[in-house]
C-alpha atoms as a PDB file:
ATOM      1  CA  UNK A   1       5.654 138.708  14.461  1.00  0.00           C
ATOM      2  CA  UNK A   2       5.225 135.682  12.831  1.00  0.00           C
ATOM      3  CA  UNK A   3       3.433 132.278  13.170  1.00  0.00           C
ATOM      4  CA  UNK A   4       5.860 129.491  14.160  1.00  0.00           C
ATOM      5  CA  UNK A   5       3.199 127.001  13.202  1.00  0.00           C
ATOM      6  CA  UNK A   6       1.840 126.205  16.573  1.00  0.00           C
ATOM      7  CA  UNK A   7      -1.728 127.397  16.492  1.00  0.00           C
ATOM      8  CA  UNK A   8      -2.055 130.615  18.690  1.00  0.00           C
ATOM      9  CA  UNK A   9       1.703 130.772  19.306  1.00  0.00           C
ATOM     10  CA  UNK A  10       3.367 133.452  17.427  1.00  0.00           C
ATOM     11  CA  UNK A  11       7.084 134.037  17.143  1.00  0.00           C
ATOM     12  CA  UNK A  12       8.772 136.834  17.740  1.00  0.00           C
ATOM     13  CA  UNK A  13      11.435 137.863  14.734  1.00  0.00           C
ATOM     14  CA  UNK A  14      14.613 138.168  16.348  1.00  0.00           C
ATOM     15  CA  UNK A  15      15.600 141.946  17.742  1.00  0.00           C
ATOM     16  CA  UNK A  16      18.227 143.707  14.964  1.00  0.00           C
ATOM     17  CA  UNK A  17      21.496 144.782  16.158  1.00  0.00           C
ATOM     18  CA  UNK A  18      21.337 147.664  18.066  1.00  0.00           C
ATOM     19  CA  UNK A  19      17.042 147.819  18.307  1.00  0.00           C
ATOM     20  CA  UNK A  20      14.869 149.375  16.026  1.00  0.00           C
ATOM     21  CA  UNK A  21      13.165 150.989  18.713  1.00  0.00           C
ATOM     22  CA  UNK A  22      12.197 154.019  17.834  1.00  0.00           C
ATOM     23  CA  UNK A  23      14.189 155.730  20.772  1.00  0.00           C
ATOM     24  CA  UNK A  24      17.443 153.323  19.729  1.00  0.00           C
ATOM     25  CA  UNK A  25      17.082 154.202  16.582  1.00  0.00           C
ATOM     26  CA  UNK A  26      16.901 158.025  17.131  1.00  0.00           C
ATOM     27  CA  UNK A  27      19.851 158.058  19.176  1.00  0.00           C
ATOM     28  CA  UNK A  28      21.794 155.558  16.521  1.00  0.00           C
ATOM     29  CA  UNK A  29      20.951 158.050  13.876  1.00  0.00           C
ATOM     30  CA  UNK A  30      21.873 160.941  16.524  1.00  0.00           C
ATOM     31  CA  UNK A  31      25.660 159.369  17.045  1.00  0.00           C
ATOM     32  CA  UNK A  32      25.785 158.821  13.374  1.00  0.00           C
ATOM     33  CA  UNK A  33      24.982 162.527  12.509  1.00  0.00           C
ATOM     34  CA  UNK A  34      27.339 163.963  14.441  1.00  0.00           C
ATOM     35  CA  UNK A  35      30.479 162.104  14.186  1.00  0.00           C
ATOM     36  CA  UNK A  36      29.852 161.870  10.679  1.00  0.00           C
ATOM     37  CA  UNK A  37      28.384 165.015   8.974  1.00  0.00           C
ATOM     38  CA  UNK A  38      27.880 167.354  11.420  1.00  0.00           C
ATOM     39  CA  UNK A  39      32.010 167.393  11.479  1.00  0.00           C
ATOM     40  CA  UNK A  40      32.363 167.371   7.763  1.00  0.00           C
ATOM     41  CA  UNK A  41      29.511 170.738   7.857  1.00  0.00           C
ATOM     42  CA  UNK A  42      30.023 172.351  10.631  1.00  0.00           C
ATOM     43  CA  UNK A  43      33.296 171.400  12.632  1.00  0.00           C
ATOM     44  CA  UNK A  44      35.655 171.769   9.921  1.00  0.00           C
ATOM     45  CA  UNK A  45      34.257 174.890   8.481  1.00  0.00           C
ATOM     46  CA  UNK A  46      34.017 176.712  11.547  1.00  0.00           C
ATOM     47  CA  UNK A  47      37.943 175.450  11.852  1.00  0.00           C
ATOM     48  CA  UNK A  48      38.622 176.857   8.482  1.00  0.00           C
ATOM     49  CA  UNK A  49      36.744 180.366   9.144  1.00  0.00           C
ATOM     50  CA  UNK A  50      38.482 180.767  12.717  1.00  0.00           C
ATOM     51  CA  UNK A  51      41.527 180.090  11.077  1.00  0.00           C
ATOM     52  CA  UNK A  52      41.515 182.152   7.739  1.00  0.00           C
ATOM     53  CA  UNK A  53      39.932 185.309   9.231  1.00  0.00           C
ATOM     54  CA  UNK A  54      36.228 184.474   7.027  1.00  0.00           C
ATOM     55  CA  UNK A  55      33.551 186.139   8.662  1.00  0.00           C
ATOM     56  CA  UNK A  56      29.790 186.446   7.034  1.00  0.00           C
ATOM     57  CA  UNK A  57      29.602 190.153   5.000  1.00  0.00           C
ATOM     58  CA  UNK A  58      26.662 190.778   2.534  1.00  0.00           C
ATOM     59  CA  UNK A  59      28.439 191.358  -1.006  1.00  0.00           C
ATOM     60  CA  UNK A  60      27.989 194.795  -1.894  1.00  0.00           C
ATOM     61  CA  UNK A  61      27.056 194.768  -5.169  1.00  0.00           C
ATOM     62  CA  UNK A  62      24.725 192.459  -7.428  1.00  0.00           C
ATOM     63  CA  UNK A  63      27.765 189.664  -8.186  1.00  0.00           C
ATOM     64  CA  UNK A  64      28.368 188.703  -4.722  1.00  0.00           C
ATOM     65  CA  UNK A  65      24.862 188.982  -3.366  1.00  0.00           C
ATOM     66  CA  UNK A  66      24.123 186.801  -6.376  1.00  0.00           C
ATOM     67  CA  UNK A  67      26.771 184.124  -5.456  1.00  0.00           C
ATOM     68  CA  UNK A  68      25.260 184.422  -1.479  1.00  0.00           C
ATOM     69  CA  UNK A  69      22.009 183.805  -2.949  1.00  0.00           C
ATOM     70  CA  UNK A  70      23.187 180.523  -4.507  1.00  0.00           C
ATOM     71  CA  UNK A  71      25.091 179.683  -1.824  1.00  0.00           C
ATOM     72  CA  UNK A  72      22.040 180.046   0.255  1.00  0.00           C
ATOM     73  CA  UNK A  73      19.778 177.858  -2.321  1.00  0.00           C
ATOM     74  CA  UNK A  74      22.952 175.329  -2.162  1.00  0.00           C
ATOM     75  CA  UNK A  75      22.077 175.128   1.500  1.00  0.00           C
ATOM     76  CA  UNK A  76      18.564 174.466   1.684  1.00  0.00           C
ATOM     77  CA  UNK A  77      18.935 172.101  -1.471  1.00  0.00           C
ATOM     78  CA  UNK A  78      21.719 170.124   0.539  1.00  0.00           C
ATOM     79  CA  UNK A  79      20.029 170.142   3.889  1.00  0.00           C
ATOM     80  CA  UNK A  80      16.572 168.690   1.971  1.00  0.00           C
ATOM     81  CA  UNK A  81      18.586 165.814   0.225  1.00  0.00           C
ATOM     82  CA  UNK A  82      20.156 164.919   3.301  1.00  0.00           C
ATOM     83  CA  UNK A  83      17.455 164.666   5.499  1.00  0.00           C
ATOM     84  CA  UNK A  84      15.587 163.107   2.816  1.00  0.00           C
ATOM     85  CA  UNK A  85      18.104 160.390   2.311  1.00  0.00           C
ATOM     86  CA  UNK A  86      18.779 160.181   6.261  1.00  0.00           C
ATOM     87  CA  UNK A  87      14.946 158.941   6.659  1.00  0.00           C
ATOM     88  CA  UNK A  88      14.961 156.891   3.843  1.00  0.00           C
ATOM     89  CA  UNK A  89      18.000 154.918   5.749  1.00  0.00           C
ATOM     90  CA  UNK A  90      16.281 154.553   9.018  1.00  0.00           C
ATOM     91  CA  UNK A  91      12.650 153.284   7.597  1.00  0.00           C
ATOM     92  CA  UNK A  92      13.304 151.318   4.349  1.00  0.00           C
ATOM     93  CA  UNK A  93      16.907 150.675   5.738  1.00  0.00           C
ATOM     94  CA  UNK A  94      16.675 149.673   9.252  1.00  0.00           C
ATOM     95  CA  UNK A  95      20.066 151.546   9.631  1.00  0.00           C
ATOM     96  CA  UNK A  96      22.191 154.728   9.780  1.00  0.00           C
ATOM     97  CA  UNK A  97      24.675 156.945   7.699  1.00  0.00           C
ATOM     98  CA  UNK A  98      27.603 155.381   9.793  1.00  0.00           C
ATOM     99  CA  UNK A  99      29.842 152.693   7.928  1.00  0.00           C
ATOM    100  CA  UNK A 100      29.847 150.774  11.837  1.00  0.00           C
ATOM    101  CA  UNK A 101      26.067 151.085  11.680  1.00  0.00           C
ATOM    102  CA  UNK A 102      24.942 150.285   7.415  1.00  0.00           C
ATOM    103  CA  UNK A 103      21.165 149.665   6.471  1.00  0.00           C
ATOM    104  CA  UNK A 104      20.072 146.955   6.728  1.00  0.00           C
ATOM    105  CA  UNK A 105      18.152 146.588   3.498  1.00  0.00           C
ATOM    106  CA  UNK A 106      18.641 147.853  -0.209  1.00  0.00           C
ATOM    107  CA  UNK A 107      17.532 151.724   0.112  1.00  0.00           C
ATOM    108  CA  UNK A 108      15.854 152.396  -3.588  1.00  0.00           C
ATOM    109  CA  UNK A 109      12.983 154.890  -2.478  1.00  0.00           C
ATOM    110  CA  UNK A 110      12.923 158.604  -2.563  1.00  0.00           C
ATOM    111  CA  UNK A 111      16.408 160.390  -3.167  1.00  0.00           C
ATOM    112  CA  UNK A 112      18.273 156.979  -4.055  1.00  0.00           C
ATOM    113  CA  UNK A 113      15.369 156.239  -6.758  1.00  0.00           C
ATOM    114  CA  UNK A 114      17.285 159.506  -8.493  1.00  0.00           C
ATOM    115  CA  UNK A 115      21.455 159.268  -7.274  1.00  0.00           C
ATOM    116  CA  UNK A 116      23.067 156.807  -6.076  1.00  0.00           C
ATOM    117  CA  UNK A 117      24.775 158.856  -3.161  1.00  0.00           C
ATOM    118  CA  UNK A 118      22.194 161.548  -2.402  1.00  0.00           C
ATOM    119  CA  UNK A 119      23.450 161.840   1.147  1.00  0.00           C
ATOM    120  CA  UNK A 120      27.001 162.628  -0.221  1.00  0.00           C
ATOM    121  CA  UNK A 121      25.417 164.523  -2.749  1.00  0.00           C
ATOM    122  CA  UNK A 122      23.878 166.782   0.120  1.00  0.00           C
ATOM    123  CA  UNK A 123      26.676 167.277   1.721  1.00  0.00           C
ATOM    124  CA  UNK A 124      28.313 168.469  -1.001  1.00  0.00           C
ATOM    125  CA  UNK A 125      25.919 170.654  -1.864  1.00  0.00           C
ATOM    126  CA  UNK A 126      25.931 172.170   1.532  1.00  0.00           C
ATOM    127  CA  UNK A 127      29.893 172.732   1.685  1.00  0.00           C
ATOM    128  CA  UNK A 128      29.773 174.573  -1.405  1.00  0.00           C
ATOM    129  CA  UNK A 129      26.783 176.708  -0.530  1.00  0.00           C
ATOM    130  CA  UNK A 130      28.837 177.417   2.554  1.00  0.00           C
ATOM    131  CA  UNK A 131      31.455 178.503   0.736  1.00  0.00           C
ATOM    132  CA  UNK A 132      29.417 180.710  -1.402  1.00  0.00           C
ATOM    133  CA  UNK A 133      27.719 182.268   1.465  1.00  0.00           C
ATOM    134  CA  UNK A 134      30.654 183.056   3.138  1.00  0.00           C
ATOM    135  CA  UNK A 135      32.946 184.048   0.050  1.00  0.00           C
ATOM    136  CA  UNK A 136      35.447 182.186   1.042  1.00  0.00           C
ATOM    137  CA  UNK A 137      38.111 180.108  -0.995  1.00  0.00           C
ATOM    138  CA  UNK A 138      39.683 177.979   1.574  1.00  0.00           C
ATOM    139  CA  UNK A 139      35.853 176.532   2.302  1.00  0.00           C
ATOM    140  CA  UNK A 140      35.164 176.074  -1.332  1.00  0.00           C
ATOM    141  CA  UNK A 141      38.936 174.172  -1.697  1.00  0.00           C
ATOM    142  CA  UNK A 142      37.344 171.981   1.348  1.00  0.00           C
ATOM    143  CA  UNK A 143      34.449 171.589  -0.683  1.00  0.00           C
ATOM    144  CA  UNK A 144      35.699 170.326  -3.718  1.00  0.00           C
ATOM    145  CA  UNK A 145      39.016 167.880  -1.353  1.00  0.00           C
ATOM    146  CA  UNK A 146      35.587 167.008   0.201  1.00  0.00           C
ATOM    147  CA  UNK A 147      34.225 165.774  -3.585  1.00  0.00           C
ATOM    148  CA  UNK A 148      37.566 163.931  -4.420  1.00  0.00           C
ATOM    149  CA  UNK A 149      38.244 162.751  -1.782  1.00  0.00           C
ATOM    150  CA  UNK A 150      34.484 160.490  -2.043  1.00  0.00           C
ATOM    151  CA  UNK A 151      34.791 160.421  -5.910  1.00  0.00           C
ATOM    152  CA  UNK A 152      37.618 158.050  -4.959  1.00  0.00           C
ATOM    153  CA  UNK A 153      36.475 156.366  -1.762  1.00  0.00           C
ATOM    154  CA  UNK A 154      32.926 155.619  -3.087  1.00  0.00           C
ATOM    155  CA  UNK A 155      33.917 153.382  -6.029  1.00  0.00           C
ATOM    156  CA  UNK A 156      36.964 151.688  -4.538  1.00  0.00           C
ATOM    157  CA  UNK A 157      35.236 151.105  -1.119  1.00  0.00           C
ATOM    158  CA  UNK A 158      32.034 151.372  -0.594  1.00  0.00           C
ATOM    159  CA  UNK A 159      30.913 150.013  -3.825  1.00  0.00           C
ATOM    160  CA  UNK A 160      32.160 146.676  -3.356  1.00  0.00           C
ATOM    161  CA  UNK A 161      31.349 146.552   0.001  1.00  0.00           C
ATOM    162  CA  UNK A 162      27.066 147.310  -0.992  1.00  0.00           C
ATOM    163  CA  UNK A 163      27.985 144.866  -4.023  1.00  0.00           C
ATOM    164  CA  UNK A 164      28.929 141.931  -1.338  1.00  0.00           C
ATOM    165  CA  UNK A 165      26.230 142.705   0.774  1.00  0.00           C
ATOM    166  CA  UNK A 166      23.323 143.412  -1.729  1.00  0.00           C
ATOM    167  CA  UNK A 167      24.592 141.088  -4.753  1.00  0.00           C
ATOM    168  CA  UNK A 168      22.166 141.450  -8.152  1.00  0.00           C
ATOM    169  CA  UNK A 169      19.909 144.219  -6.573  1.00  0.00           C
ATOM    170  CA  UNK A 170      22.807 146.350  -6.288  1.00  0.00           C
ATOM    171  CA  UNK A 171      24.520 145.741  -9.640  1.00  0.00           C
ATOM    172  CA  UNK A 172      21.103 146.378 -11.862  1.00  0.00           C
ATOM    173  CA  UNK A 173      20.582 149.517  -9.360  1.00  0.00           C
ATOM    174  CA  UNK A 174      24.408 150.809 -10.121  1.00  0.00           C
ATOM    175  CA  UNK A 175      23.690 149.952 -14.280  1.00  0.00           C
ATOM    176  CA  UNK A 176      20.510 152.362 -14.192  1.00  0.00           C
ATOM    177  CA  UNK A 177      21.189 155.236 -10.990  1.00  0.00           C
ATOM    178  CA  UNK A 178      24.836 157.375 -11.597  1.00  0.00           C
ATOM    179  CA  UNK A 179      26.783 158.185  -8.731  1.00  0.00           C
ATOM    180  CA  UNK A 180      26.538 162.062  -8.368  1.00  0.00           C
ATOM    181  CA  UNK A 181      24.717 162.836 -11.067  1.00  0.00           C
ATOM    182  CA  UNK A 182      21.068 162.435 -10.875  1.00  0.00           C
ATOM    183  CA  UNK A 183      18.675 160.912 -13.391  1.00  0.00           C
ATOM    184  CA  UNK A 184      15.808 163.111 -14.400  1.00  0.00           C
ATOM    185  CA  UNK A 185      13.040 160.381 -13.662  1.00  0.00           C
ATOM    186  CA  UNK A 186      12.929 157.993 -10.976  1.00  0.00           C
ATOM    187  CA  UNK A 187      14.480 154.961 -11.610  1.00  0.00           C
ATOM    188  CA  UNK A 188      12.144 151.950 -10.063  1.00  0.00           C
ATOM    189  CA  UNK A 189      13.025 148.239  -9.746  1.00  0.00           C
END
């Protein structure tokens, strides 16, 4: 609240679409999740397995259990950078993963201080650990149409779009924090 310069009178700041409620917001970020990722991780590779016959075996020898191990690590390491970058969104942001539902405010804490697209970045990671868990090429070949296909979207639509609607902050933020790739020290404003 703030003072609306009556004495004793504060104002109330006006609601944000949608109410940040923490109930609203769970079930914003709920809708989000699984329209968005939850089809792109778990929807579409389940289609793929049912499809091409790929079931979970252990490898039987040190090469594939080493490649399941990975794959494994690729998990967790995807899982952590998403949920990571998924509460960064709802308390610095005041929004959610879904294009229909953006942030609010600049993000630039945790994950984003390191990669520009951490959340993309998790996903990633999680297709291909999927992939490698399950030994399976036709998950890895969605892995990497998943990659291209946001190595293009990324910089010919959603960068211009953060660039309208976060002007300077988001321009000096894009010169020092790559895309993918992430910086080895956090990068701070």
């Amino acid at each position: 609240m703030a003072n609306d310069g009556r004495r004793g009178a504060p104002r109330r700041e006006p609601a944000a679409a949608g109410g940040d409620r923490p109930v609203t917001m769970f079930l914003r970020h709920l809708a989000a999740v699984a329209l968005l990722p939850f089809t792109v991780t778990v929807l579409v590779p389940a289609w793929i397995a049912r499809s091409q016959g790929a079931v979970l075996r252990f490898g039987g020898s040190a090469g594939p259990l080493l490649l399941q191990a990975l794959g494994l690590a690729g998990l967790g390491a995807g899982l952590l950078l998403f949920g990571a970058s998924l509460r960064r969104f709802a308390a610095d942001g005041r929004g959610t993963l879904a294009p229909w539902d953006p942030p609010r405010r600049f993000v630039v804490r945790g994950p984003y201080q390191y990669v520009r697209n951490p959340m993309i970045s998790g996903v990633i990671l999680i297709l291909a650990g999927e992939a490698l868990v399950l030994r399976s090429p036709p998950h890895g070949l969605w892995a990497a149409g998943f990659a291209l296909l946001n190595l293009v979207f990324i910089p010919l639509v959603e960068e211009p779009q953060l660039e309208r609607r976060f002007g300077d902050a988001y321009r000096e933020y894009r010169r020092h924090v790559r895309r993918f790739v992430p910086r080895l020290t956090p990068w701070r404003p």
